[in-house]
PDB file of N, CA and C in Angstrom:
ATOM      1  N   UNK A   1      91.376 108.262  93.788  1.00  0.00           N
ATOM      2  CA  UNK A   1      91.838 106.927  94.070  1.00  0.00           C
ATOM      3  C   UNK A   1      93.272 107.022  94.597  1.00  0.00           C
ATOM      4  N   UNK A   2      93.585 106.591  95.549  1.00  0.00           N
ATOM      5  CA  UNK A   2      94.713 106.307  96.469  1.00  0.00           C
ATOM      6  C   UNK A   2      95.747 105.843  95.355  1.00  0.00           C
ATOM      7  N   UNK A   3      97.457 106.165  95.039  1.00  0.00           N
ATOM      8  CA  UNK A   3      98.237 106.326  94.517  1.00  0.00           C
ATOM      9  C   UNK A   3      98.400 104.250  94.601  1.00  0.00           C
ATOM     10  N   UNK A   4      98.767 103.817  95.555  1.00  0.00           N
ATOM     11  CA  UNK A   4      98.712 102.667  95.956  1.00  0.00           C
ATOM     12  C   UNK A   4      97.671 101.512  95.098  1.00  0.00           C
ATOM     13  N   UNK A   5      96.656 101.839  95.188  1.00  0.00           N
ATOM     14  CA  UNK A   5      95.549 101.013  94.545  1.00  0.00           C
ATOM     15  C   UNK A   5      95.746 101.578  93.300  1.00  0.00           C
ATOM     16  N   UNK A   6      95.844 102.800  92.565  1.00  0.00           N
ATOM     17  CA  UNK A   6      95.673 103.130  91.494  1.00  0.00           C
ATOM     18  C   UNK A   6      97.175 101.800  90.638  1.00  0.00           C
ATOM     19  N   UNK A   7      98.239 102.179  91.358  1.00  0.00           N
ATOM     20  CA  UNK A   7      99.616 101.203  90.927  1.00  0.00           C
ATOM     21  C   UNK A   7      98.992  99.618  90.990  1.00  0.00           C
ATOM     22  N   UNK A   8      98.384  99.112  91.718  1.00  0.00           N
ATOM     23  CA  UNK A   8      97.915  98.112  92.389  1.00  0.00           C
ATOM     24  C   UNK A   8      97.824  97.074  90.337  1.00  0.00           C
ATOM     25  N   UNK A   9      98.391  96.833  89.584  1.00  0.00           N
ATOM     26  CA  UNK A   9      98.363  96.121  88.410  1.00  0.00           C
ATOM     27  C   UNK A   9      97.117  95.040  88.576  1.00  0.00           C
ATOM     28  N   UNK A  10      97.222  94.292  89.420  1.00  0.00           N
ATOM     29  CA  UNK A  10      96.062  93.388  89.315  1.00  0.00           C
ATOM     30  C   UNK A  10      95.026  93.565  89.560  1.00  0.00           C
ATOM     31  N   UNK A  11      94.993  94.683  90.574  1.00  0.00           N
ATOM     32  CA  UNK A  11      93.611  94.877  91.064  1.00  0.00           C
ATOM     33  C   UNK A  11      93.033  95.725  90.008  1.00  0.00           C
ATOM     34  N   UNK A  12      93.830  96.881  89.370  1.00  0.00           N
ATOM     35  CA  UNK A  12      93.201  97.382  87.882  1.00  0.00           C
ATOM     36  C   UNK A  12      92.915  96.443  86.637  1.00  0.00           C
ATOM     37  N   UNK A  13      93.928  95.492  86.670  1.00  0.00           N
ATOM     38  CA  UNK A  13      93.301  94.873  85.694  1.00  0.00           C
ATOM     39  C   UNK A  13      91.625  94.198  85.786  1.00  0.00           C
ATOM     40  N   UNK A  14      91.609  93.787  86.818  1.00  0.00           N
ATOM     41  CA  UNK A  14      90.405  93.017  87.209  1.00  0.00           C
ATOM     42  C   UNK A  14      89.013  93.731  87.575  1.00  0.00           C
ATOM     43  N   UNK A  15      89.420  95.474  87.740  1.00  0.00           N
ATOM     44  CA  UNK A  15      88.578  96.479  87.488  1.00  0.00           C
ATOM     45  C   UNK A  15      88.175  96.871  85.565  1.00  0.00           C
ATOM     46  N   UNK A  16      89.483  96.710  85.023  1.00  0.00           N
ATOM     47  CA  UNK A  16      89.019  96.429  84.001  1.00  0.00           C
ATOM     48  C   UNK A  16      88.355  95.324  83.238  1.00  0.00           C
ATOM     49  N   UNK A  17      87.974  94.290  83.680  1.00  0.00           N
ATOM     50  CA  UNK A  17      87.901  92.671  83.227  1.00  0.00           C
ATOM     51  C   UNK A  17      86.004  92.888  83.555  1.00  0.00           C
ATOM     52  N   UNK A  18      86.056  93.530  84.558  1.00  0.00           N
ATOM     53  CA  UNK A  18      84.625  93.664  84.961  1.00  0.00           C
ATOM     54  C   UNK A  18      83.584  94.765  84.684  1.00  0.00           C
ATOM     55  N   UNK A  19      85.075  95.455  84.275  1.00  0.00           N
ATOM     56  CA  UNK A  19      83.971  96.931  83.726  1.00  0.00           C
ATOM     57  C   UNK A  19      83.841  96.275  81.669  1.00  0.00           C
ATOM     58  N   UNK A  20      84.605  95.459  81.163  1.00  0.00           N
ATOM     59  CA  UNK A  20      84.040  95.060  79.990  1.00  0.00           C
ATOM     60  C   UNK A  20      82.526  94.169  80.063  1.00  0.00           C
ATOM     61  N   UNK A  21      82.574  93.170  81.161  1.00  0.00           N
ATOM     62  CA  UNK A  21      81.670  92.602  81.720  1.00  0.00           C
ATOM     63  C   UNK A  21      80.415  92.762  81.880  1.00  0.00           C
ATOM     64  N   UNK A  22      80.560  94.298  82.022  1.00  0.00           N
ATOM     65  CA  UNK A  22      79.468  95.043  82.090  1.00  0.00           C
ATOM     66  C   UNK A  22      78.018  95.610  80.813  1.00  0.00           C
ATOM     67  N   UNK A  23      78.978  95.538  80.233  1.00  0.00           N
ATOM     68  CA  UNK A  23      78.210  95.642  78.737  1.00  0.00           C
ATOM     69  C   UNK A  23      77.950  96.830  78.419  1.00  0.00           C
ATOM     70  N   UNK A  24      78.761  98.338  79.496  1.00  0.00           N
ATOM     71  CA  UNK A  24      78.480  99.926  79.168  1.00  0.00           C
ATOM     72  C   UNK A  24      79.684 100.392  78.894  1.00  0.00           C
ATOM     73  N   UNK A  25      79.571 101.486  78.204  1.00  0.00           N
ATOM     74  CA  UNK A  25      80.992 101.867  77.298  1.00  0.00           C
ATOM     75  C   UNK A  25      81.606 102.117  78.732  1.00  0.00           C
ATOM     76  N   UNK A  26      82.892 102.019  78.266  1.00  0.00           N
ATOM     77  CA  UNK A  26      84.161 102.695  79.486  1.00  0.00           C
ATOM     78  C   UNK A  26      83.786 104.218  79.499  1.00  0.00           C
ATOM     79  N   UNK A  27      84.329 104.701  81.026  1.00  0.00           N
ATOM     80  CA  UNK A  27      84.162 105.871  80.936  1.00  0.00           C
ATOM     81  C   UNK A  27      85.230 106.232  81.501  1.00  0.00           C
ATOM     82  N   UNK A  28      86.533 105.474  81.434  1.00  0.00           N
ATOM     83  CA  UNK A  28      88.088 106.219  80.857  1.00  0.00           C
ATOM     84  C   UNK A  28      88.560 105.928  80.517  1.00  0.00           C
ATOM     85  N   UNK A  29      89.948 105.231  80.544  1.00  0.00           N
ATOM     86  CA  UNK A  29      90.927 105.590  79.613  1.00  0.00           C
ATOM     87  C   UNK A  29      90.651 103.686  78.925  1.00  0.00           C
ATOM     88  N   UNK A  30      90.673 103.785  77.913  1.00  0.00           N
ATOM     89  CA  UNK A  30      90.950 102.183  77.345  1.00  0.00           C
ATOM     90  C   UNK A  30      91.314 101.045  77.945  1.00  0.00           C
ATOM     91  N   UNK A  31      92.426 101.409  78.295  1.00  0.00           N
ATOM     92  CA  UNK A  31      93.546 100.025  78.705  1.00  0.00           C
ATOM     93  C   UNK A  31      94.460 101.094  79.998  1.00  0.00           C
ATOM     94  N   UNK A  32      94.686  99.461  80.707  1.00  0.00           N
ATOM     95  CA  UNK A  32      95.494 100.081  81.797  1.00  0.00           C
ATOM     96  C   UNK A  32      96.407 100.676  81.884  1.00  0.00           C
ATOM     97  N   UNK A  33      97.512 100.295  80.891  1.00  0.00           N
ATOM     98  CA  UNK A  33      98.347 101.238  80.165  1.00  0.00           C
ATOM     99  C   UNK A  33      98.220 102.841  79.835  1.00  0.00           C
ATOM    100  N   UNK A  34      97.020 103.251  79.341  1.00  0.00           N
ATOM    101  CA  UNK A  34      96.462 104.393  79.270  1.00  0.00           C
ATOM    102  C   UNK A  34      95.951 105.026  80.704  1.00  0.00           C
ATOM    103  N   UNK A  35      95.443 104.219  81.261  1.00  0.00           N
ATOM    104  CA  UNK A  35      95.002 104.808  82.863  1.00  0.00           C
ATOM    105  C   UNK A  35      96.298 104.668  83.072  1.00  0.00           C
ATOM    106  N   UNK A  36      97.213 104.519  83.715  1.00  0.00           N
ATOM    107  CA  UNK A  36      98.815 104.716  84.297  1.00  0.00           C
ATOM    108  C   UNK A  36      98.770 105.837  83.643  1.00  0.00           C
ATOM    109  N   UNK A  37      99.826 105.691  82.722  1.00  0.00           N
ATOM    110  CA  UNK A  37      99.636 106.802  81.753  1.00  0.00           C
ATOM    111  C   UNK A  37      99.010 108.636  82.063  1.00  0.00           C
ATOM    112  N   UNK A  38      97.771 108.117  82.172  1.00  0.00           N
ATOM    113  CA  UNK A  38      96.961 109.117  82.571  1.00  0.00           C
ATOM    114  C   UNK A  38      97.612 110.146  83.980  1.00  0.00           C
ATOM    115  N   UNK A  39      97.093 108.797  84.749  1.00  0.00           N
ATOM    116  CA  UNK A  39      97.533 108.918  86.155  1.00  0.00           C
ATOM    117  C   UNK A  39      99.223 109.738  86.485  1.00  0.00           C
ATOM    118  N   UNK A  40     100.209 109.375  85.574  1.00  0.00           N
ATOM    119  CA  UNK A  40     101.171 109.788  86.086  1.00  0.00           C
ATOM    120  C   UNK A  40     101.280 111.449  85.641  1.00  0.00           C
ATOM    121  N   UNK A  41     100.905 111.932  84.511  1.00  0.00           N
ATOM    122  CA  UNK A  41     100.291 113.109  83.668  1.00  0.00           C
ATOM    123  C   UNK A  41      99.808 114.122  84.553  1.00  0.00           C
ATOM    124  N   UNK A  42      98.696 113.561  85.560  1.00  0.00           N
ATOM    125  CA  UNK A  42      98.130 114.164  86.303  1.00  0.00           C
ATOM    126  C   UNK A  42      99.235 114.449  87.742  1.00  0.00           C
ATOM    127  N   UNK A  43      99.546 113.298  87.588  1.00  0.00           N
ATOM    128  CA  UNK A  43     100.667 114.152  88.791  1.00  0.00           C
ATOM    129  C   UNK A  43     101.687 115.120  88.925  1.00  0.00           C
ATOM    130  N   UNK A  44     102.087 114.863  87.979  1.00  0.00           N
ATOM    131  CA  UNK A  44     102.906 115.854  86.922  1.00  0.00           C
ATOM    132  C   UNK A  44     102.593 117.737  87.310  1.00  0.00           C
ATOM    133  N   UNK A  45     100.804 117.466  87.205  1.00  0.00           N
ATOM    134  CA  UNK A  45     100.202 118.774  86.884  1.00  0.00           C
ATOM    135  C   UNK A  45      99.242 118.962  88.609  1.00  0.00           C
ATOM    136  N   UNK A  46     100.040 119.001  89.625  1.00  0.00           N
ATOM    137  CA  UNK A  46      98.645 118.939  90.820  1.00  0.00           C
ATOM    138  C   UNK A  46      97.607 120.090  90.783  1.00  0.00           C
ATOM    139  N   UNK A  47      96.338 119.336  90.758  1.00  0.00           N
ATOM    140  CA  UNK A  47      95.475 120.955  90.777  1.00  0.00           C
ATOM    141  C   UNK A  47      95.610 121.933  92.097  1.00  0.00           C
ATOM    142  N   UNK A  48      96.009 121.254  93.054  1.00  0.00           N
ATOM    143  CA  UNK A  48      96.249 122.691  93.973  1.00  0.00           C
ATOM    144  C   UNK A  48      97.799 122.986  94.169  1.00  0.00           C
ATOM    145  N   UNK A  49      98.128 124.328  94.117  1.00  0.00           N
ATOM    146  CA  UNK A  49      99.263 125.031  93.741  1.00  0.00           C
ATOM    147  C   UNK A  49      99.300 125.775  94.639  1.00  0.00           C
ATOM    148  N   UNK A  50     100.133 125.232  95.694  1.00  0.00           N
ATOM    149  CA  UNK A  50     100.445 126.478  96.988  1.00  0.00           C
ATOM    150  C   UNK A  50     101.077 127.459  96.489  1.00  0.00           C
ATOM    151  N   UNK A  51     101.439 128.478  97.075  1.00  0.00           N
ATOM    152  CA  UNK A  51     102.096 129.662  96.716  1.00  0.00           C
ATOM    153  C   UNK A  51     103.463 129.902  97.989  1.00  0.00           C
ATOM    154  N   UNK A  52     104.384 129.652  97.443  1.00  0.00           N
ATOM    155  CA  UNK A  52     105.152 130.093  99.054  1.00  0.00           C
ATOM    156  C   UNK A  52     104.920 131.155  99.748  1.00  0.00           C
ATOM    157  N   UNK A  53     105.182 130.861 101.228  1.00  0.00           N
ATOM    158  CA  UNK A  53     104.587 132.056 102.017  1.00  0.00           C
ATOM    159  C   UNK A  53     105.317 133.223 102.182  1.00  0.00           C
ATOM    160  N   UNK A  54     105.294 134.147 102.613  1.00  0.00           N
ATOM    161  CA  UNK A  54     105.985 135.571 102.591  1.00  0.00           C
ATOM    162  C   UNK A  54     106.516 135.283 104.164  1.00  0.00           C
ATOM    163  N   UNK A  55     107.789 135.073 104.206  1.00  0.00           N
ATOM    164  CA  UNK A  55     107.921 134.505 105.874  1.00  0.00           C
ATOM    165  C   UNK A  55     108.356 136.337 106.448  1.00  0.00           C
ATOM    166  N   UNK A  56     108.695 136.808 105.851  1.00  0.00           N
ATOM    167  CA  UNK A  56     109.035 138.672 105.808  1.00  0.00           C
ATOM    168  C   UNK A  56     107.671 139.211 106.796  1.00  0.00           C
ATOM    169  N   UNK A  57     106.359 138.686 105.936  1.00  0.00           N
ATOM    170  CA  UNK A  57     105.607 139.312 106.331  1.00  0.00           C
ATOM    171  C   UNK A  57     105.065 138.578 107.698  1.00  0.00           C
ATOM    172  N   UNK A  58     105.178 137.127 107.601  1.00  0.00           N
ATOM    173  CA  UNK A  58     104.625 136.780 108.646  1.00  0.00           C
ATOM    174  C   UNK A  58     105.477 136.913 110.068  1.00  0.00           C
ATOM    175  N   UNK A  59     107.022 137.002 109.890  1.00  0.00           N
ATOM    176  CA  UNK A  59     107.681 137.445 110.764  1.00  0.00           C
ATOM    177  C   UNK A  59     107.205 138.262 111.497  1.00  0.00           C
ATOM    178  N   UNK A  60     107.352 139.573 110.458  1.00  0.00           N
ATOM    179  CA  UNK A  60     106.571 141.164 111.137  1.00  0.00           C
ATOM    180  C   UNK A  60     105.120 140.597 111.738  1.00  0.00           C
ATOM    181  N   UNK A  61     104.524 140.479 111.290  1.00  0.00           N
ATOM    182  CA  UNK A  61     103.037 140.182 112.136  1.00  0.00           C
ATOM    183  C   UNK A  61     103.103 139.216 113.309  1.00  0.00           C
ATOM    184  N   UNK A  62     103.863 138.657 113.292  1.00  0.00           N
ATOM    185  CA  UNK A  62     104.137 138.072 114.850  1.00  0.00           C
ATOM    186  C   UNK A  62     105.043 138.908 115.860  1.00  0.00           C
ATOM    187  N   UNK A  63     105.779 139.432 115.406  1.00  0.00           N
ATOM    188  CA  UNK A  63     106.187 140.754 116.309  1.00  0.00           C
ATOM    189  C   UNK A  63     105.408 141.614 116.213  1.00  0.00           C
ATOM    190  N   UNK A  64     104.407 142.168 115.747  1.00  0.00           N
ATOM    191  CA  UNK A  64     103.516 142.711 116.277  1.00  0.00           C
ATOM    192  C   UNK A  64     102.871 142.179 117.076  1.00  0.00           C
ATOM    193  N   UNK A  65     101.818 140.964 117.239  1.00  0.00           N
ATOM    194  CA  UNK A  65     100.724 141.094 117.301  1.00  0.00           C
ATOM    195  C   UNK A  65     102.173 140.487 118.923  1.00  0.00           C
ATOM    196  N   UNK A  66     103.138 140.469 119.125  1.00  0.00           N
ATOM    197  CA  UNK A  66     103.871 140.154 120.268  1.00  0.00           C
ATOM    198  C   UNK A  66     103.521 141.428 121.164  1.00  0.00           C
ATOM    199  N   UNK A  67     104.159 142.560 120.370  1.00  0.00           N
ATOM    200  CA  UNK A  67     104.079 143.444 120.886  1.00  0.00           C
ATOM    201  C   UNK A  67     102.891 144.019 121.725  1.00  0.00           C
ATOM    202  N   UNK A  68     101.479 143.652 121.155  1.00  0.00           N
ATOM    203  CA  UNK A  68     100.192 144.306 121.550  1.00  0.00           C
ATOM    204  C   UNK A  68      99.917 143.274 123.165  1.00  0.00           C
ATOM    205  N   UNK A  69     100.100 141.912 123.082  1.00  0.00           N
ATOM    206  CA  UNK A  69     100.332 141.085 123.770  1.00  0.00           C
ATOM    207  C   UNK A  69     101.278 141.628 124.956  1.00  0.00           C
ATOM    208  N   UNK A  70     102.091 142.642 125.378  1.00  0.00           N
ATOM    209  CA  UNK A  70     103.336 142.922 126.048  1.00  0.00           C
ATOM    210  C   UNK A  70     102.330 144.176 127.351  1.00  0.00           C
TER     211      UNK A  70
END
């Protein structure tokens, strides 16, 4: 869910208003408070984790592959 809509207060609340509505258990966090909550936790922690690049190495490999090019 888009950072925007997730912040979006009314429009979660009214996702929550309708998911009680529903008459099936929640299947996250309680209260919106807890989804925020959640949400900011997770950002905190991103599941993908670049690695910085080795600019050393990629230097050299572009002067090479310059060189073969020559």
């Amino acid at each position: 869910m888009p950072a925007d809509v997730a912040l979006d207060t009314g429009y979660m609340k009214e996702l929550e208003r309708r998911e009680t509505l529903s008459g099936f258990p929640s299947s996250g966090p309680d209260t919106l408070q807890d989804f925020l909550q959640h949400a900011v936790e997770r950002a905190e922690n991103p599941f993908l984790v670049l690695p910085k690049p080795d600019t050393k190495a990629l230097v050299q490999s572009c002067l090479e592959q310059n060189k073969k090019l020559q």
